[in-house]
Protein backbone atom coordinates (compact mmCIF):
# COMPACT_ATOMS: atom_id res chain seq x y z
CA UNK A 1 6.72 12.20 -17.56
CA UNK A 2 5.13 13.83 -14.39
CA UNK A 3 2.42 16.69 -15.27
CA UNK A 4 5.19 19.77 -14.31
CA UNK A 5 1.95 22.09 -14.08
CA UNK A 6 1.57 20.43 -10.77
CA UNK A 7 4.46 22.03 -8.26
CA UNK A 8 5.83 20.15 -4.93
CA UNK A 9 2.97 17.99 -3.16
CA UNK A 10 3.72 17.18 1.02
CA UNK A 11 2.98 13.81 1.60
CA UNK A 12 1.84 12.87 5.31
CA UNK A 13 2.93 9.20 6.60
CA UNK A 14 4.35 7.06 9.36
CA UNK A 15 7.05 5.18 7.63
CA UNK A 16 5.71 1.89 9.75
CA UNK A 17 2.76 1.62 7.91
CA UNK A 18 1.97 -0.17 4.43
CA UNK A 19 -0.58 2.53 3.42
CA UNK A 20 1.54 5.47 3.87
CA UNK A 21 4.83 3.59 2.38
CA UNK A 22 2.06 3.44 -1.05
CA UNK A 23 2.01 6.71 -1.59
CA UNK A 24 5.36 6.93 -1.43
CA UNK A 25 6.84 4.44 -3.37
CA UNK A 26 4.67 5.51 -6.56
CA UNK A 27 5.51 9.33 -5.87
CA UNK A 28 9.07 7.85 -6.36
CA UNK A 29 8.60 5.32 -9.17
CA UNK A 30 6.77 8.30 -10.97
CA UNK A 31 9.44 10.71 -10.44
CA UNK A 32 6.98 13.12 -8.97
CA UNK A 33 8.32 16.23 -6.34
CA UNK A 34 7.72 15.62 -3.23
CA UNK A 35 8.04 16.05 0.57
CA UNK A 36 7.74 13.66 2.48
CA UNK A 37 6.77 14.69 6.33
CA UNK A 38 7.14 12.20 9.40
CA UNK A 39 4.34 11.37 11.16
CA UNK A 40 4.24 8.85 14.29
CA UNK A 41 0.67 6.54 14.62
CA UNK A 42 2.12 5.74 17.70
CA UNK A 43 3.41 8.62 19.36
CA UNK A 44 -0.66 10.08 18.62
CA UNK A 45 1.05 12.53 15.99
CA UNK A 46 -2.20 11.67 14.03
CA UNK A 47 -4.11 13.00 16.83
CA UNK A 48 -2.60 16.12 17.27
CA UNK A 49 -4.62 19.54 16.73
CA UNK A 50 -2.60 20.74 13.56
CA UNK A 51 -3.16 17.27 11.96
CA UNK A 52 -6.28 16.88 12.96
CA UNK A 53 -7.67 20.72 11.23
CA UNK A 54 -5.71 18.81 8.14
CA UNK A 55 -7.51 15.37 8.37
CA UNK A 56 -10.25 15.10 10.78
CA UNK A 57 -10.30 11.71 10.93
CA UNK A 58 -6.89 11.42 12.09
CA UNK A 59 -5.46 9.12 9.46
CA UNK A 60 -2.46 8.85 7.16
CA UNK A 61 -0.97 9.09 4.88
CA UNK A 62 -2.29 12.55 3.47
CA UNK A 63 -1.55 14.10 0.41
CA UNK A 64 -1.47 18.28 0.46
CA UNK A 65 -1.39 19.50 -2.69
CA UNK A 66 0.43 23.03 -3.42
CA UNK A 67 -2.96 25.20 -3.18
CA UNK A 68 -3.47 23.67 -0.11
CA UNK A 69 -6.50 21.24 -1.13
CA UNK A 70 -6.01 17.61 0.56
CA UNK A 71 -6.24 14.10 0.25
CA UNK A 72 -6.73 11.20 2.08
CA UNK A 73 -6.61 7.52 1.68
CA UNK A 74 -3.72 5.69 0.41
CA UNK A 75 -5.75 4.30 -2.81
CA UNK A 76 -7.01 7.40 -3.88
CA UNK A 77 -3.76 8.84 -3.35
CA UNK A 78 -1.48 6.73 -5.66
CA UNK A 79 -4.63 7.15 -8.14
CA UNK A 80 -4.33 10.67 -8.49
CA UNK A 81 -0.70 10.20 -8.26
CA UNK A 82 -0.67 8.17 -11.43
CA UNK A 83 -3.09 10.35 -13.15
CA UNK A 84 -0.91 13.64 -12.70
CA UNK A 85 2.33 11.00 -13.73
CA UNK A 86 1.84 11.77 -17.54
CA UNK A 87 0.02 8.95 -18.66
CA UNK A 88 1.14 6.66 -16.55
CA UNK A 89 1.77 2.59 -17.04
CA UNK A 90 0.86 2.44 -13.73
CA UNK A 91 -2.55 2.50 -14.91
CA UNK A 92 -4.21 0.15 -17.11
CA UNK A 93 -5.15 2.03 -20.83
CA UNK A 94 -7.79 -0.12 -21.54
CA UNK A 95 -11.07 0.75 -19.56
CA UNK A 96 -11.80 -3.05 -18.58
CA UNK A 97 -8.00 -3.75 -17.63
CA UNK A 98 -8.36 -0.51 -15.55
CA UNK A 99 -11.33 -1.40 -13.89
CA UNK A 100 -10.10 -4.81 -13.14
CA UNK A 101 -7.17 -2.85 -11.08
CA UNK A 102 -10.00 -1.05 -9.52
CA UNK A 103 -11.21 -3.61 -8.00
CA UNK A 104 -7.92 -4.69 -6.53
CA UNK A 105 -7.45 -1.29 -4.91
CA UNK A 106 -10.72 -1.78 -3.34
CA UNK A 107 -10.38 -5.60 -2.35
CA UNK A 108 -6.94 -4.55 -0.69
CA UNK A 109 -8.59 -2.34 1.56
CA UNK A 110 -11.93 -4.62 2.17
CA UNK A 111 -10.44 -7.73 2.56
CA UNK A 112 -6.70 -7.76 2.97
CA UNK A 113 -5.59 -5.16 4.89
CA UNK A 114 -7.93 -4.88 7.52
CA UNK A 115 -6.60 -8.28 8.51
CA UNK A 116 -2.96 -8.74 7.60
CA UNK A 117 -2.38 -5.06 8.64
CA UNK A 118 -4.20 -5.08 11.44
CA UNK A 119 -2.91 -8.45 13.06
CA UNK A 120 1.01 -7.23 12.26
CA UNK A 121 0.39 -3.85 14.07
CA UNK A 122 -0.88 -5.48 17.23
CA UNK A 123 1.37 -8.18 17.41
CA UNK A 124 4.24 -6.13 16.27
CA UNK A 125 3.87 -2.61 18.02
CA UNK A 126 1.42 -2.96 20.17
CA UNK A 127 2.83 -6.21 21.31
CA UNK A 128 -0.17 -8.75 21.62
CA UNK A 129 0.21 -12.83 22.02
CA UNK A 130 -1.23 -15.03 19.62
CA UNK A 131 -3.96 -15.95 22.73
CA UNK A 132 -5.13 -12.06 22.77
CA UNK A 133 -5.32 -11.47 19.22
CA UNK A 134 -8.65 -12.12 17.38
CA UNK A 135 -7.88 -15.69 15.39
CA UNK A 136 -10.61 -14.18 12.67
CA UNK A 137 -7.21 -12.28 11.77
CA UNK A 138 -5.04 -14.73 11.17
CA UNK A 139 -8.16 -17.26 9.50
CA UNK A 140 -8.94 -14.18 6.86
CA UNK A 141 -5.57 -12.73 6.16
CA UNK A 142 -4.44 -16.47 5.28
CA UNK A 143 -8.12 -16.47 3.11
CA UNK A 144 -6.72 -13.07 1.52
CA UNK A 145 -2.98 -14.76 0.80
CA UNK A 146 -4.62 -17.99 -0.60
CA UNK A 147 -6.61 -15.70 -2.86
CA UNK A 148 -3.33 -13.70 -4.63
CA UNK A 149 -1.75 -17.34 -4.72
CA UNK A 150 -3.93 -18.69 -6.94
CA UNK A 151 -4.49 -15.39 -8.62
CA UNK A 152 -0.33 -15.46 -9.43
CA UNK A 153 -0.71 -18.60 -10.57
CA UNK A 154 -2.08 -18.05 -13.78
CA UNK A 155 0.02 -14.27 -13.94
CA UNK A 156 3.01 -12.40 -13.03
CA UNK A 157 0.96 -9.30 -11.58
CA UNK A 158 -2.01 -8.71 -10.77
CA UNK A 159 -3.60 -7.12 -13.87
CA UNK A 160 -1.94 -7.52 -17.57
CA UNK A 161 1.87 -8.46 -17.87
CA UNK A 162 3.46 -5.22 -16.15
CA UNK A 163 3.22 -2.93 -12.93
CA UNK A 164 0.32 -1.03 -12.01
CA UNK A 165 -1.48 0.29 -8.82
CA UNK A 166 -2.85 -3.22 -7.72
CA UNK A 167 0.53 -4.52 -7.63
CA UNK A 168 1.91 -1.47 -5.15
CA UNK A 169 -1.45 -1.47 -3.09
CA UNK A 170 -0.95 -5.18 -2.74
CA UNK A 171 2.81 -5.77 -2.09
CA UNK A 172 3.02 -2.73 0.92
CA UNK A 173 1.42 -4.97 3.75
CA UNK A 174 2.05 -8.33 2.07
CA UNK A 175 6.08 -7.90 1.98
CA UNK A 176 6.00 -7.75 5.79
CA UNK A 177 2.95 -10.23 6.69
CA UNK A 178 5.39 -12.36 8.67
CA UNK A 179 5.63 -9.86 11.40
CA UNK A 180 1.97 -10.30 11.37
CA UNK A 181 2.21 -14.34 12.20
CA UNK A 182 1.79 -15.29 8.96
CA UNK A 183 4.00 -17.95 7.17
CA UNK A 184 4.53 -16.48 3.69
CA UNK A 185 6.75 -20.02 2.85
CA UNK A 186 3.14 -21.32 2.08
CA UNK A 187 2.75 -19.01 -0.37
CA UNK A 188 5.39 -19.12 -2.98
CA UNK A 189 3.88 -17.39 -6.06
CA UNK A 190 3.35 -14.34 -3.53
CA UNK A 191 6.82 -14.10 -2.63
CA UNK A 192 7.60 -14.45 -6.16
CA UNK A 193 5.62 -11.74 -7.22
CA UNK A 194 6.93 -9.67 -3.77
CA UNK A 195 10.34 -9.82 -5.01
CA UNK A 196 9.69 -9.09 -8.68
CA UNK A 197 7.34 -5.75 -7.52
CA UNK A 198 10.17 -4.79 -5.09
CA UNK A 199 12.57 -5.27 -7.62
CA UNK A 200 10.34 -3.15 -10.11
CA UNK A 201 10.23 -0.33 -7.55
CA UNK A 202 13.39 -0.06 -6.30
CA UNK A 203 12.86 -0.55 -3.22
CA UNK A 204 14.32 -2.93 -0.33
CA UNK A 205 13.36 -6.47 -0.58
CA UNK A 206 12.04 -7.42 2.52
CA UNK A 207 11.88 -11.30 2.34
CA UNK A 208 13.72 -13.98 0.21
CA UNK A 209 11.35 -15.52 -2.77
CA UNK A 210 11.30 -19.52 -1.94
C-alpha cells in the first residue's frame, strides 16, 4: 500500500509524451493521490515564466511534492514513486535484480528514447518527411527495438517474471513507435510484451500483438 504519510503530489505532463504518460501510469498502478496538471510542449507551456521558476530547464513531466520540493525526470520520478508505494513489486527486492532494472531506466533514456521519441515527435507533430528527418533516427531506434527483441526472447519482461519500472519506462514510447516510422510487425516479442504491460497497467492498448 502507498506510504499515506505522503499527502497529494501534482504531477506536471503533456499527455503526448511517453515520459510524462510514465509517471502517470505508475502513480495509477500504485494507487498513489495525485493531480495530474496539463501541460502543452507544443503550445511553449514548458516555457512559460511560472513553469519555468518550477523547472528551469523547461521540461516535463515534474513531480511537486506537498511541501513544495520538486522533481524532474520521468525515471527518477516513477523511482521515487515506487519507493513511497509501500514496498513496491515494481521494484526488484533483490539488490542485483534491482540494479539490473537500473540499468534499463538508464538505457531507455541513453539509447532508446532519444531516437524513437525523438523521430515520432518530428514526424508526428512537428510534421517532418522521411527526406528531412535524420536517418541516424530511424538506423538506432530500429538498433534499440532489435535489442528488447532478443532481450524478450529469452523473458516475458524485462527483469524477473513480473512488472517493474523497466517494463513502464520501456513500453511508454515503444507502444506508439509506429507514428515514429517504425514497423513494430518486425518485432513480434515487443508487441507481445506491449500488450501484456498494457494489459498489466490498465491502460489502452495501443497496437494489436502479431
Amino acid at each position: 500500500m502507498p506510504d499515506r504519510s505522503v499527502t497529494k503530489l501534482t504531477l506536471y505532463g503533456d499527455s503526448i509524451s511517453g515520459n510524462c504518460l510514465k509517471t502517470k501510469w505508475t502513480a495509477e498502478y500504485l494507487d498513489i493521490d495525485h493531480d495530474w496538471v496539463e501541460i502543452s510542449v507544443v503550445e511553449g507551456g514548458t516555457r512559460s515564466d511560472a513553469f519555468m521558476a518550477m523547472n528551469p530547464s523547461g521540461q516535463v513531466p515534474v513531480l511537486r511534492l506537498p511541501d513544495g520540493r520538486i522533481l524532474p525526470q520521468s525515471n527518477a520520478i516513477i523511482l521515487y514513486l515506487a519507493e513511497i508505494g509501500g514496498g513496491s513489486e515494481l521494484i526488484p527486492a533483490d539488490p542485483f535484480e534491482k540494479a539490473k532494472m537500473m540499468s534499463w531506466l538508464f538505457w531507455e533514456q541513453y539509447s532508446h528514447e532519444p531516437y524513437i521519441a525523438v523521430r515520432r515527435f518530428r514526424k508526428k507533430f512537428m510534421n517532418m518527411t522521411d527526406e528531412e528527418l535524420d536517418p541516424q533516427l530511424l538506423a538506432r531506434g530500429r538498433r534499440a527495438l532489435g535489442v528488447m527483441e532478443l532481450q524478450l526472447t529469452f523473458s516475458s519482461y524485462f527483469v524477473g517474471d513480473s512488472l517493474t519500472l523497466a517494463d513502464i519506462a520501456l513500453v511508454a514510447y515503444t507502444r506508439v513507435a509506429d507514428e515514429g516510422g517504425f514497423d513494430l510487425s518486425e518485432f513480434p516479442n515487443v508487441q507481445r510484451w506491449i500488450a501484456r504491460v498494457e494489459s498489466d497497467l490498465g491502460i489502452e492498448h495501443a497496437k494489436k500483438a502479431a
